[in-house]
N, C-alpha and C. Protein backbone atom coordinates (compact mmCIF):
# COMPACT_ATOMS: atom_id res chain seq x y z
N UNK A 1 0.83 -1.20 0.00
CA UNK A 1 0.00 0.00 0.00
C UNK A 1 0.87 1.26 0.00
N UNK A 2 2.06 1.28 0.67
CA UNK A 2 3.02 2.42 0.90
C UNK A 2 2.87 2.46 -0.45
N UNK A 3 3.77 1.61 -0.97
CA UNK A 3 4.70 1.74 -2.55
C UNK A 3 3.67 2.45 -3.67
N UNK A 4 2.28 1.88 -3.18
CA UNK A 4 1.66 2.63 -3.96
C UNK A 4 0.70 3.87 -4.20
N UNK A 5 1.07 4.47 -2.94
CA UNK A 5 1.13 5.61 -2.57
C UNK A 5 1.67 6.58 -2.85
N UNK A 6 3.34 5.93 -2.87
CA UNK A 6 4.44 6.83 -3.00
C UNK A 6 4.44 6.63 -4.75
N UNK A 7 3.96 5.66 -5.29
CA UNK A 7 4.18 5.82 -6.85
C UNK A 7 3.03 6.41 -7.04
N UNK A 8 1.95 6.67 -6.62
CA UNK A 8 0.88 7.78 -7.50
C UNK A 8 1.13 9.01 -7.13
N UNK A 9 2.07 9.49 -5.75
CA UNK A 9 2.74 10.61 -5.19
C UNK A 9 3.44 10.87 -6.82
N UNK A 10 4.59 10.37 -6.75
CA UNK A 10 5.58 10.34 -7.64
C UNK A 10 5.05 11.00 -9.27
N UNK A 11 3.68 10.14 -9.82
CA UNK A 11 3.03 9.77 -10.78
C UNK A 11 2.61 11.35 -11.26
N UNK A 12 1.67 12.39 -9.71
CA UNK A 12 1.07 13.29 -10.10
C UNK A 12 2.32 14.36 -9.79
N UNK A 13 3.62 14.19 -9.44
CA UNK A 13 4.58 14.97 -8.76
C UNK A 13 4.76 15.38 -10.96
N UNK A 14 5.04 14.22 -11.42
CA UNK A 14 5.51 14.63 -12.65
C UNK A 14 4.97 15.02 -13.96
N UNK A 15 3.59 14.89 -13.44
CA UNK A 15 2.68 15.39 -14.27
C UNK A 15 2.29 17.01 -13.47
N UNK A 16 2.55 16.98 -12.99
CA UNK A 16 2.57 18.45 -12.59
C UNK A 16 3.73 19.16 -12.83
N UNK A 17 5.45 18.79 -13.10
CA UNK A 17 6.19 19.11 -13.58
C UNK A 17 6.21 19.42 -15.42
N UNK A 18 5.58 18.38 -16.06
CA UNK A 18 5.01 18.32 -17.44
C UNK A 18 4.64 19.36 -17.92
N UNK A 19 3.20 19.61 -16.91
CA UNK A 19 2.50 20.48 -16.99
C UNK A 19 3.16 21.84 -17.00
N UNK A 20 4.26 22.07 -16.05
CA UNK A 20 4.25 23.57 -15.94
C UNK A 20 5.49 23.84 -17.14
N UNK A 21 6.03 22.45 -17.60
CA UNK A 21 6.99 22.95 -18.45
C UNK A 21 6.34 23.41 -19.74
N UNK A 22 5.05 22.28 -20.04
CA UNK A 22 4.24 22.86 -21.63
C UNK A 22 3.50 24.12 -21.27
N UNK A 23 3.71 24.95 -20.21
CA UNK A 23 3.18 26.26 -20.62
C UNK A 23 3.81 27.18 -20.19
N UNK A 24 5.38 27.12 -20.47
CA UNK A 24 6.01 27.86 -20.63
C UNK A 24 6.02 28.05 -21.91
N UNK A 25 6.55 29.36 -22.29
CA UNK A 25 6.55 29.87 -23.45
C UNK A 25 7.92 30.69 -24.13
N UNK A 26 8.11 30.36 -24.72
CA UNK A 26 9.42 30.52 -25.38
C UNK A 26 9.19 31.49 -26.69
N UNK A 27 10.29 32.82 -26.19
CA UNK A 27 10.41 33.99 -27.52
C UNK A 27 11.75 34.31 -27.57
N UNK A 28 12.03 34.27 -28.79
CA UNK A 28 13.54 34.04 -29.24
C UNK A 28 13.43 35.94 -30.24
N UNK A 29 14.53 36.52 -29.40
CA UNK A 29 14.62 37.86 -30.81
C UNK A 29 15.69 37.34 -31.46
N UNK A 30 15.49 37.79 -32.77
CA UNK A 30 16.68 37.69 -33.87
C UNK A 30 16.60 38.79 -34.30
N UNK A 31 17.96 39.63 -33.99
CA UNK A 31 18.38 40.66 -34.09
C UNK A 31 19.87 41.12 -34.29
N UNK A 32 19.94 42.62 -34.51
CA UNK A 32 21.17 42.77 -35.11
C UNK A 32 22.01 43.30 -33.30
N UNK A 33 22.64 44.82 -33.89
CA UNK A 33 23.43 45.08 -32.55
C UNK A 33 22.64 45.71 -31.75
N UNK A 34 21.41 46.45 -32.41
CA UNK A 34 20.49 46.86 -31.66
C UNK A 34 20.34 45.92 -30.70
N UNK A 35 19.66 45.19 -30.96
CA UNK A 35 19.42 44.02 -29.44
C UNK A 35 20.73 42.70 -28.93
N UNK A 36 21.74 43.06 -29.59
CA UNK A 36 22.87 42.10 -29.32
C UNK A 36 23.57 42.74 -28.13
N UNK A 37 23.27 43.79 -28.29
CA UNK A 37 24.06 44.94 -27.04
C UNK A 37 25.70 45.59 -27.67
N UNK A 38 25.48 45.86 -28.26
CA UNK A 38 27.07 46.56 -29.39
C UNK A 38 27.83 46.96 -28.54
N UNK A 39 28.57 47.18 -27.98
CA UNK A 39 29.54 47.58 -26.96
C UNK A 39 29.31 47.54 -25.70
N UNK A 40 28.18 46.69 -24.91
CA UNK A 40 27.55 46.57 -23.91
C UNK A 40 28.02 45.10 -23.71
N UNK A 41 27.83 45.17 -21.84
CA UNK A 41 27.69 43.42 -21.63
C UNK A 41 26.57 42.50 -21.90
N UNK A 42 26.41 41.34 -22.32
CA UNK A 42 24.85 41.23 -22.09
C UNK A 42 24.17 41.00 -20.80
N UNK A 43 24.61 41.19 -20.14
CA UNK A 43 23.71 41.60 -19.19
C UNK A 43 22.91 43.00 -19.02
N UNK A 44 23.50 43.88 -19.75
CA UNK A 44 23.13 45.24 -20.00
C UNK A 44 22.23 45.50 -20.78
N UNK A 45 22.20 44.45 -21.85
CA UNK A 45 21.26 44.34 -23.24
C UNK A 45 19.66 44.75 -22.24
N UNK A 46 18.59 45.16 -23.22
CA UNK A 46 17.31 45.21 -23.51
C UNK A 46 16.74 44.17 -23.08
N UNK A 47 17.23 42.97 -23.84
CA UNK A 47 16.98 41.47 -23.22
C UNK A 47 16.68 41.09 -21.93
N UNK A 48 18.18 41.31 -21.89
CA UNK A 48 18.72 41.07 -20.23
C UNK A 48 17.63 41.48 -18.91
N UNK A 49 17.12 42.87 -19.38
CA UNK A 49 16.55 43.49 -18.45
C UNK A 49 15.02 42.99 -18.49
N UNK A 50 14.64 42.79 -19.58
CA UNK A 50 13.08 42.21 -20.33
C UNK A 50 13.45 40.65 -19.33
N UNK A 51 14.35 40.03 -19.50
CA UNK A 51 14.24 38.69 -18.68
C UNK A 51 14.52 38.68 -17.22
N UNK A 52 15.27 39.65 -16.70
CA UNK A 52 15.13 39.65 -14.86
C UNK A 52 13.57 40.45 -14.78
N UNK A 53 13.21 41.29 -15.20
CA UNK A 53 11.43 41.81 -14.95
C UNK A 53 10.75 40.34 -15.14
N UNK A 54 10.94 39.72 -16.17
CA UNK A 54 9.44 38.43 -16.27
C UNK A 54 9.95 37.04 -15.42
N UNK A 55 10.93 37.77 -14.62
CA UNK A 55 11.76 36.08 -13.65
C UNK A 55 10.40 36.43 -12.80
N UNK A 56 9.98 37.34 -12.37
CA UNK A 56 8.96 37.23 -11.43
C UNK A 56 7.40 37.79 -11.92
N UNK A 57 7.86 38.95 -12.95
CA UNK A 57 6.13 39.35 -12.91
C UNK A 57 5.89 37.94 -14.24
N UNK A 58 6.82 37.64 -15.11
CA UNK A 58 5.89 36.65 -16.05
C UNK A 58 6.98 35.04 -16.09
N UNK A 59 7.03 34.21 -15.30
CA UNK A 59 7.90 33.76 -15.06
C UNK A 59 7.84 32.19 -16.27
N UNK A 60 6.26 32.34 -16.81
CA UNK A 60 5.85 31.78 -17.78
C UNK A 60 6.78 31.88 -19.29
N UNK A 61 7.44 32.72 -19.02
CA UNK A 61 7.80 33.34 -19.99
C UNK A 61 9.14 33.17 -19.98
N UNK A 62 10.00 32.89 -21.47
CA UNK A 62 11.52 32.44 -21.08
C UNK A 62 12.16 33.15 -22.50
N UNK A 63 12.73 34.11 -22.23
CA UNK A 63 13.29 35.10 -23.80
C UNK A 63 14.91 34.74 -23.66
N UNK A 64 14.79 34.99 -25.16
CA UNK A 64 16.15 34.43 -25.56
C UNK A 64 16.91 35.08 -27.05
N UNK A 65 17.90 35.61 -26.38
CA UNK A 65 18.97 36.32 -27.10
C UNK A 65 19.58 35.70 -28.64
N UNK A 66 18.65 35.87 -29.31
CA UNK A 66 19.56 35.40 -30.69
C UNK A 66 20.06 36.16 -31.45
N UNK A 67 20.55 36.98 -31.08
CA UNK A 67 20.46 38.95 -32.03
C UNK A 67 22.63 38.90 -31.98
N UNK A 68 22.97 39.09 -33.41
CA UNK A 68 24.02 39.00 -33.36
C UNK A 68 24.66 40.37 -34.43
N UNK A 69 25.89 41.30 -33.19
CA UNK A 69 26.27 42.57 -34.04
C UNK A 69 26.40 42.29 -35.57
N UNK A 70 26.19 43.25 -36.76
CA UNK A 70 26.41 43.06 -37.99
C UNK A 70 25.49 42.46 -38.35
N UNK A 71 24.12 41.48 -37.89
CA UNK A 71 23.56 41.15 -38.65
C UNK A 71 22.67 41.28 -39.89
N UNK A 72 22.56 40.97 -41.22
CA UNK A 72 21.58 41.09 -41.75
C UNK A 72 20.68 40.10 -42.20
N UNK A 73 19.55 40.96 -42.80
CA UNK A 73 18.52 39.89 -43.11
C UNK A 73 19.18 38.32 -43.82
N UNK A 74 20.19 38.74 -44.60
CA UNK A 74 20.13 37.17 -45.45
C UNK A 74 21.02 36.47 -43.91
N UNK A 75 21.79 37.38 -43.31
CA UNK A 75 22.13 36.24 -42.12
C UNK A 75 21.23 35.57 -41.39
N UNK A 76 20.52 36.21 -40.85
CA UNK A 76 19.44 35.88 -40.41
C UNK A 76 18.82 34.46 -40.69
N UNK A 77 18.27 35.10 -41.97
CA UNK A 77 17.49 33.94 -42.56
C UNK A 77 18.80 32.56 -43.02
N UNK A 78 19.84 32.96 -42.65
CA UNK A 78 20.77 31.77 -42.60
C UNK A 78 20.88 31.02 -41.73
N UNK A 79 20.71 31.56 -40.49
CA UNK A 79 20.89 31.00 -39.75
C UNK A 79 19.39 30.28 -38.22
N UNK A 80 18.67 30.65 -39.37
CA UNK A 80 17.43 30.87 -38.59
C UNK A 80 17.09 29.49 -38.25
N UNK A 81 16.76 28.43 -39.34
CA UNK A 81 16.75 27.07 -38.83
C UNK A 81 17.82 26.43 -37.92
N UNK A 82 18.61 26.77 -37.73
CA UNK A 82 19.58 26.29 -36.19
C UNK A 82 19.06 26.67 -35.73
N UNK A 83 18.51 28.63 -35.07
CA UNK A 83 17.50 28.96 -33.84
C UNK A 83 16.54 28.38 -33.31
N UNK A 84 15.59 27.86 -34.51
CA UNK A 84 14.22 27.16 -34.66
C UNK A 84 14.65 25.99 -34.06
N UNK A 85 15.73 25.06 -34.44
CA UNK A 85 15.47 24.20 -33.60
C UNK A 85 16.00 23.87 -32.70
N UNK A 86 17.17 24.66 -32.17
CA UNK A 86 17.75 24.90 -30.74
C UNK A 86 16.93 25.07 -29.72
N UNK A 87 15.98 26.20 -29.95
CA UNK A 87 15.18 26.60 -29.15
C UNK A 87 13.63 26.66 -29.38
N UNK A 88 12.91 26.12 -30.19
CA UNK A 88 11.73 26.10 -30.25
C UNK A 88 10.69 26.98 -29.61
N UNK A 89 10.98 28.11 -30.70
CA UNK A 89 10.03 29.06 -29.95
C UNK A 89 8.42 29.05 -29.96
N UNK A 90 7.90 29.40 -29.50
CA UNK A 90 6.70 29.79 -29.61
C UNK A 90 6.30 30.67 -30.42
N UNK A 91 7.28 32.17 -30.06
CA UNK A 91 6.88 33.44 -30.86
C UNK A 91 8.58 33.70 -31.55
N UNK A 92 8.80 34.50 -31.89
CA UNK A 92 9.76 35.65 -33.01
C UNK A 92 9.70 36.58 -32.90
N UNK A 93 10.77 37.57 -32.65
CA UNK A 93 11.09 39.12 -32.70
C UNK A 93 11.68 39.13 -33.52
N UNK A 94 11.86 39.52 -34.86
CA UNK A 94 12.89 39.84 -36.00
C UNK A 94 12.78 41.51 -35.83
N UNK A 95 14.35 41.90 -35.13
CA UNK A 95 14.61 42.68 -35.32
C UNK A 95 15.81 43.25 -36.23
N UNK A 96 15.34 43.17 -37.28
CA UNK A 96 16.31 43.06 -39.01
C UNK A 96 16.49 43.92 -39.94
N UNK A 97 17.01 44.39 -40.66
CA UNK A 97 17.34 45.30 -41.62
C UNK A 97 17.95 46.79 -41.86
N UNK A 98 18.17 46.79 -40.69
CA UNK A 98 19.34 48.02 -39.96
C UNK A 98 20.35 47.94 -41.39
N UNK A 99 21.39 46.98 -40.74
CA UNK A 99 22.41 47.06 -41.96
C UNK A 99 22.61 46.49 -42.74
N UNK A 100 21.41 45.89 -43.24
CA UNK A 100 20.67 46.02 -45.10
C UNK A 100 20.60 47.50 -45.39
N UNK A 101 19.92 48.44 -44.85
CA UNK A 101 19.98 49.47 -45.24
C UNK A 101 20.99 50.42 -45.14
N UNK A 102 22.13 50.36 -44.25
CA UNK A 102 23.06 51.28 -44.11
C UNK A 102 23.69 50.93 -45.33
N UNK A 103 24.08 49.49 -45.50
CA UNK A 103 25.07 49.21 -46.49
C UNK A 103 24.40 49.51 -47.99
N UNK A 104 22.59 49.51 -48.06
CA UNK A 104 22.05 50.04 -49.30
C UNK A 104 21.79 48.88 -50.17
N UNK A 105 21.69 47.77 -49.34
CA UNK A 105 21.47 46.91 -50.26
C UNK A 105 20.15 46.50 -51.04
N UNK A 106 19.71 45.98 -51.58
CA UNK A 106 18.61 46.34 -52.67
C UNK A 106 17.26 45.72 -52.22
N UNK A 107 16.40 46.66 -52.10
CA UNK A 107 15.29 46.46 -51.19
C UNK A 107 14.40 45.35 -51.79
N UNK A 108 14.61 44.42 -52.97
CA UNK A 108 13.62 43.60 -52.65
C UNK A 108 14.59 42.67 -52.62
N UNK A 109 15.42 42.53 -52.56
CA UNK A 109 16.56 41.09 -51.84
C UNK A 109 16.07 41.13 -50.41
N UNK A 110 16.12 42.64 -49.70
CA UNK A 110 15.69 42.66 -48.10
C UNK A 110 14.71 41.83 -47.68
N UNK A 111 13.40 42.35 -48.68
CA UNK A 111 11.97 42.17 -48.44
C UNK A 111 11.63 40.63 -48.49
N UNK A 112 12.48 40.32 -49.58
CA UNK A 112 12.51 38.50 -50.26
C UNK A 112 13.09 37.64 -48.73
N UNK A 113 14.23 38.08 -48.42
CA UNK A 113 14.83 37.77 -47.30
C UNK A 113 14.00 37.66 -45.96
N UNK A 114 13.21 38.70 -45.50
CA UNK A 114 12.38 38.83 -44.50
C UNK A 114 10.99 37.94 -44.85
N UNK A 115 10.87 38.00 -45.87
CA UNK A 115 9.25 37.08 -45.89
C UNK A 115 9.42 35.88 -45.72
N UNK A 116 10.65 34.73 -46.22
CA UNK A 116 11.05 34.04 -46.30
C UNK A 116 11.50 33.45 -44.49
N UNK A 117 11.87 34.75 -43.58
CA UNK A 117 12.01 34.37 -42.34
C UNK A 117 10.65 34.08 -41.95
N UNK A 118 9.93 34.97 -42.11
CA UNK A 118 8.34 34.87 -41.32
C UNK A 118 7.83 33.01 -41.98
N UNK A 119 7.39 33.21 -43.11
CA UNK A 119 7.36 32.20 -43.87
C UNK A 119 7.81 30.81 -42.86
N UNK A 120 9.14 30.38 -42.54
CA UNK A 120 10.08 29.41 -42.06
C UNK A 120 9.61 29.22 -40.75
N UNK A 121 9.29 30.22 -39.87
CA UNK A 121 8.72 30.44 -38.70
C UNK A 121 7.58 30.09 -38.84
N UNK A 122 6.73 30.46 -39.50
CA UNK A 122 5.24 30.15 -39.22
C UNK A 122 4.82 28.77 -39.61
N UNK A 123 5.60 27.85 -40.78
CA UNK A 123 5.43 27.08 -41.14
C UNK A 123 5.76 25.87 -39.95
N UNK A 124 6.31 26.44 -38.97
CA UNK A 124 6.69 25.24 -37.86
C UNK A 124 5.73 26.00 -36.53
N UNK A 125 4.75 27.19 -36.60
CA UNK A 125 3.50 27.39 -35.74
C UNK A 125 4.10 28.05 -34.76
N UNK A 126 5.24 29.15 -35.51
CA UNK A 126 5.94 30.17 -34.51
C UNK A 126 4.62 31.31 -34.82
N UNK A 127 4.47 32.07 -33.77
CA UNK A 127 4.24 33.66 -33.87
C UNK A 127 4.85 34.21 -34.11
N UNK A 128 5.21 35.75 -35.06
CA UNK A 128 6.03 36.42 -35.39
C UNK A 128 5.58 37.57 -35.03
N UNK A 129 6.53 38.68 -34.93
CA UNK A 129 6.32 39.82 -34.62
C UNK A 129 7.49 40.45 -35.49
N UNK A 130 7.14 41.66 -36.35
CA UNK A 130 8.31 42.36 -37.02
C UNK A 130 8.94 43.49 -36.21
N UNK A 131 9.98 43.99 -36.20
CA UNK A 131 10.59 45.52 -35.58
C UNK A 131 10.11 46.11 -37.20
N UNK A 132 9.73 47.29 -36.65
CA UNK A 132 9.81 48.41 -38.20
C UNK A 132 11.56 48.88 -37.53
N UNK A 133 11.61 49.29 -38.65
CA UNK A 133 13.82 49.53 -38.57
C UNK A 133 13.45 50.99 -39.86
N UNK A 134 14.23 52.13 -39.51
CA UNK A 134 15.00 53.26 -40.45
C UNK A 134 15.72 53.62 -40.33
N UNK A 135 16.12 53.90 -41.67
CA UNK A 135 17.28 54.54 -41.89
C UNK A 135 17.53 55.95 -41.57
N UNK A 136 18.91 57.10 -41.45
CA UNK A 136 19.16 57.87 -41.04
C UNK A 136 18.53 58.65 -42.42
N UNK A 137 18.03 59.85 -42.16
CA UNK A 137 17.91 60.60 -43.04
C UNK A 137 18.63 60.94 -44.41
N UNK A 138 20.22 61.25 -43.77
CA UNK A 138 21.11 61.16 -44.91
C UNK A 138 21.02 60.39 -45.71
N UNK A 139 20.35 59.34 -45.79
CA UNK A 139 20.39 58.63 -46.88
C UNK A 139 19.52 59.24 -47.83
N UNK A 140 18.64 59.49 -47.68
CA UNK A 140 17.95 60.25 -48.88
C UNK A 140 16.72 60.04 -48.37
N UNK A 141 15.50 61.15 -48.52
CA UNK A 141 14.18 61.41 -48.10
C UNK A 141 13.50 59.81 -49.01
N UNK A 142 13.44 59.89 -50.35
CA UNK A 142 12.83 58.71 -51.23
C UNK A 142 13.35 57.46 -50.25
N UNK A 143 14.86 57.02 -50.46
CA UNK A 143 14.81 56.07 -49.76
C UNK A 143 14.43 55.41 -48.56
N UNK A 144 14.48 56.62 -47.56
CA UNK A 144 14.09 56.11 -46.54
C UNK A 144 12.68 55.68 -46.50
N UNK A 145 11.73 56.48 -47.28
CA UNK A 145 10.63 55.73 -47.21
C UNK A 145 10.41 54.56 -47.44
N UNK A 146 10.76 55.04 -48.84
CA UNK A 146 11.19 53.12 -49.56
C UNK A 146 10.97 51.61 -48.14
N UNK A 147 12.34 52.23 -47.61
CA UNK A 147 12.50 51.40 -46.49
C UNK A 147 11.48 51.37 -45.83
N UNK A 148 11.11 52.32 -45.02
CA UNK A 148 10.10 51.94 -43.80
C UNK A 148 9.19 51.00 -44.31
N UNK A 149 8.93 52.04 -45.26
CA UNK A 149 7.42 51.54 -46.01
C UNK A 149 7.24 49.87 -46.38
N UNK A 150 8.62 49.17 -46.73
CA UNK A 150 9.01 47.77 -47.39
C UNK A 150 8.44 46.81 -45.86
N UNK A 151 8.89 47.54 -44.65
CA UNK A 151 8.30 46.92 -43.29
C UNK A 151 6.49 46.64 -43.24
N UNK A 152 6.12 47.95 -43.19
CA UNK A 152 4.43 48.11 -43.12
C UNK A 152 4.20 46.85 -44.57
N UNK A 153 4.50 47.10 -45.58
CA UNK A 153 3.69 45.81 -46.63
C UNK A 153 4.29 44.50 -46.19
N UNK A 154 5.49 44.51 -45.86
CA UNK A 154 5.91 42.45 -45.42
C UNK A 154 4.94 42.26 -44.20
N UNK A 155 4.70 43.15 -43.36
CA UNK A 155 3.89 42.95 -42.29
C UNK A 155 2.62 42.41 -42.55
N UNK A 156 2.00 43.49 -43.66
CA UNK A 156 0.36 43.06 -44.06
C UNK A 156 0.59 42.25 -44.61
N UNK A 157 1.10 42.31 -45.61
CA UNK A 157 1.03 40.53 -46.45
C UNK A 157 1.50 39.48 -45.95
N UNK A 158 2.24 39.27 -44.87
CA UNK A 158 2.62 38.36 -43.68
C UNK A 158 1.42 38.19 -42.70
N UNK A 159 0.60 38.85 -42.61
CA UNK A 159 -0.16 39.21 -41.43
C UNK A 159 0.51 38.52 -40.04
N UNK A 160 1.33 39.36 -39.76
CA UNK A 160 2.12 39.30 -38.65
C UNK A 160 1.87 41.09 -38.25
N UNK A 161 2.31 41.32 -36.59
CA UNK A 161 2.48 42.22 -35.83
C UNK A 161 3.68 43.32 -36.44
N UNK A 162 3.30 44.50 -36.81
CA UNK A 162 4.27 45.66 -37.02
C UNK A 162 4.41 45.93 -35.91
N UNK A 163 6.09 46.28 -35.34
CA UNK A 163 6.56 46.60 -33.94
C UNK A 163 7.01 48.29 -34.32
N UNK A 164 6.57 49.14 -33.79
CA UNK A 164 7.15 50.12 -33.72
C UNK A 164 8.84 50.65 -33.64
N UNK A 165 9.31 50.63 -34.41
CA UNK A 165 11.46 50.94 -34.22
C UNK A 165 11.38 51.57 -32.84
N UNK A 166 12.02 50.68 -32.01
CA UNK A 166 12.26 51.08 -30.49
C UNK A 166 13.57 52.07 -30.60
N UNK A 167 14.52 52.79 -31.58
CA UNK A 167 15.32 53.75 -31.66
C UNK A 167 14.68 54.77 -32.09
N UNK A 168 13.39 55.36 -32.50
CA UNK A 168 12.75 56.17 -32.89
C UNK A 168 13.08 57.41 -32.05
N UNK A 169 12.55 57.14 -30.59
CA UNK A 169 12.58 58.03 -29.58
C UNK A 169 13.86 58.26 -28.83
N UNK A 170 14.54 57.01 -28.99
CA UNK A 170 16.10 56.91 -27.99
C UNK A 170 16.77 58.01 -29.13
N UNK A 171 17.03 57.74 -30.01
CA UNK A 171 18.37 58.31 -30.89
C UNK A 171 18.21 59.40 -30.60
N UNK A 172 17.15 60.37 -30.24
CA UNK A 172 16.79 62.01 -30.13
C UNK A 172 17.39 62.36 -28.88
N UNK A 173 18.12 61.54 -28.01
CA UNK A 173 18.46 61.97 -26.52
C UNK A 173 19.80 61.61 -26.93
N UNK A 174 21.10 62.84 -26.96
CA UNK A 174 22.31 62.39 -26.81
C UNK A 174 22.58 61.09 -26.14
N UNK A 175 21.93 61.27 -24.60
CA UNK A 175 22.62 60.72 -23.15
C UNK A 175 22.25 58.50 -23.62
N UNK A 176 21.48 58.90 -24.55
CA UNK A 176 20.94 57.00 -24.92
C UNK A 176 21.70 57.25 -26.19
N UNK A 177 22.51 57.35 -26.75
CA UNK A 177 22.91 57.11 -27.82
C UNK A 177 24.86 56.87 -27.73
N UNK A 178 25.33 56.13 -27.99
CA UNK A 178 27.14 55.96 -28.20
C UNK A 178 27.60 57.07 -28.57
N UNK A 179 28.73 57.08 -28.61
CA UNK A 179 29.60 58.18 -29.85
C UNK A 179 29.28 57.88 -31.45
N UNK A 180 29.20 56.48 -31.80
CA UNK A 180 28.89 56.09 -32.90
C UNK A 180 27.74 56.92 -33.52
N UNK A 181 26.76 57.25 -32.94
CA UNK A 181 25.52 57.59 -33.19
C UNK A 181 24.54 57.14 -33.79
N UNK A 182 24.92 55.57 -33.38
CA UNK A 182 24.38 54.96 -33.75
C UNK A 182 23.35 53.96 -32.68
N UNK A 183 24.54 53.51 -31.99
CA UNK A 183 23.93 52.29 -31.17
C UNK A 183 23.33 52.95 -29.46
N UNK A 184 22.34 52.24 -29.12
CA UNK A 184 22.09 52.78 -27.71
C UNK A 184 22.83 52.32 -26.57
N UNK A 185 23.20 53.13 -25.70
CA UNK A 185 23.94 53.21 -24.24
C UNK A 185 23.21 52.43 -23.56
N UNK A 186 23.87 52.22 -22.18
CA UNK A 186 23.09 51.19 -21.21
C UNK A 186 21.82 51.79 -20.54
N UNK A 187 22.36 53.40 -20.60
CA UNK A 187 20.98 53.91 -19.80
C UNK A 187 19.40 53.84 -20.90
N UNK A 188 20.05 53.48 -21.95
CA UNK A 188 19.14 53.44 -22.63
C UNK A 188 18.57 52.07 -22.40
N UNK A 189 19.04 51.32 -22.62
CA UNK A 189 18.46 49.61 -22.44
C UNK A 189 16.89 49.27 -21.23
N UNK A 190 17.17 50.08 -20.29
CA UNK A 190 15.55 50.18 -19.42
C UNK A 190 14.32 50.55 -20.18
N UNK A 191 15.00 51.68 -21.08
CA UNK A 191 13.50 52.65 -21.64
C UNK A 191 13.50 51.76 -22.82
N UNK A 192 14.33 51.14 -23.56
CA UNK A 192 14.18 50.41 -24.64
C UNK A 192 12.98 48.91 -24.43
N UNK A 193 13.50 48.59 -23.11
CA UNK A 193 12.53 47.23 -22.65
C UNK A 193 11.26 48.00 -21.64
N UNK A 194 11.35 49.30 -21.60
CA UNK A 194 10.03 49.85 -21.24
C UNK A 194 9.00 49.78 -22.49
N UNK A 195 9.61 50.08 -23.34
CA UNK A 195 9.04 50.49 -24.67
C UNK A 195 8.09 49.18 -25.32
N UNK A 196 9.37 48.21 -25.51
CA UNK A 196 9.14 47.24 -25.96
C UNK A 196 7.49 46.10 -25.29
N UNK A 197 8.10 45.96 -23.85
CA UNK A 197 7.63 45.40 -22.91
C UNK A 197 6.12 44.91 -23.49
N UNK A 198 5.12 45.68 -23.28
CA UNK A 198 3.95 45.53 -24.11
C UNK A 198 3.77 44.65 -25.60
N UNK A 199 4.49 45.62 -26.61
CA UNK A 199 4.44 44.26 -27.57
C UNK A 199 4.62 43.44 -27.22
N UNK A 200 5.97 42.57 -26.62
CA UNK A 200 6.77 41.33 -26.48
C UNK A 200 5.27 40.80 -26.00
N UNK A 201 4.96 41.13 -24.85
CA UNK A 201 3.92 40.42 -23.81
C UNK A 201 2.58 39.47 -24.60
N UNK A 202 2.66 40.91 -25.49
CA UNK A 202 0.85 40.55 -26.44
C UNK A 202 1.51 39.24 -27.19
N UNK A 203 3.31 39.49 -28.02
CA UNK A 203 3.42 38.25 -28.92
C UNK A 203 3.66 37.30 -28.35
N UNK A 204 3.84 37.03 -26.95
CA UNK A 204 4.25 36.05 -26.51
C UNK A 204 2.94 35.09 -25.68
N UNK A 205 1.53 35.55 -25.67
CA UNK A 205 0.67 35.82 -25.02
C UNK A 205 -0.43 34.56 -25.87
């Protein structure tokens, strides 16, 4: 009678372990230095800070750093099936095309590139969520639209989530921005996962 006590103990001990592991939820960003942390530790990253907040308010919740400096879309999408099945996400942050566009490379290679990620993802019953990403002005008024604009249509015709460019508001404050003038500072990394926070939640949700 003990033994079988202690084995239906045992029985519901691990079905209750089961349980809490299938509803955890797993969101993987793939991103460039924006979210890789460019001259930062990662512990400093956006990430970093997005995952000590949900250790307790969403503990359901398990994010994960795939965002590597220099990346672009065709890397990305190179390397995306190792992510997929390393980590089996649930949802997707593609935060992509930064430096596709600095370097000017040709916007429907970008666009081809990015649909093709969503595409790969969804076909294995990921959620996706896009970053909208722009370019610096200097590049030219036409182009930059070009760009943004290439985000808003992969989005609709993906019907996936448009994320608002979380550098929109940072780059305008010296004190969040590098010398580079490009990448964001650490003090920036709070307001960046302030920002963010909300989307992530809804895509991961």
């Amino acid at each position: 009678m003990k033994n079988f006590l202690l084995k239906t103990c045992l029985f519901l001990a691990l079905l209750l372990v089961i349980r809490s592991v299938s509803a955890n939820v797993s969101l993987v960003v793939l991103g460039d230095s924006l979210s890789a942390g460019y001259g930062l530790s990662q512990e400093q990253t956006w990430v970093a800070e997005l995952d000590r907040r949900w250790e307790s308010s969403h503990p359901d919740i398990n994010i994960i750093n795939a965002s590597i400096s220099g990346e672009t879309t065709r890397g990305g999408l190179r390397r995306l099936e190792g992510v997929l099945e390393r980590h089996k996400p649930d949802a997707l942050f593609i935060e992509l095309g930064g430096n596709d566009g600095l370097r000017g490379f040709d916007l429907n290679t970008v666009r081809s590139n990015l649909k093709q990620i969503i595409d790969q993802a969804q076909q294995q019953g990921v959620k996706v969520g896009l970053s909208q990403v722009m370019v610096p002005p200097n590049y030219g008024q036409r182009f930059a639209e070009q760009f943004q604009k290439m985000f808003e249509e992969v989005a609709e015709e993906k019907n996936v989530t448009l994320i608002p460019f979380f550098m929109e508001q940072i780059a305008t404050n010296p004190d969040y921005v590098q010398d580079d003038g490009i990448h964001p500072t650490a003090e920036a990394q709070p307001k960046i996962a302030d920002f963010l926070e909300p989307y992530l939640l809804k895509l991961a949700k």
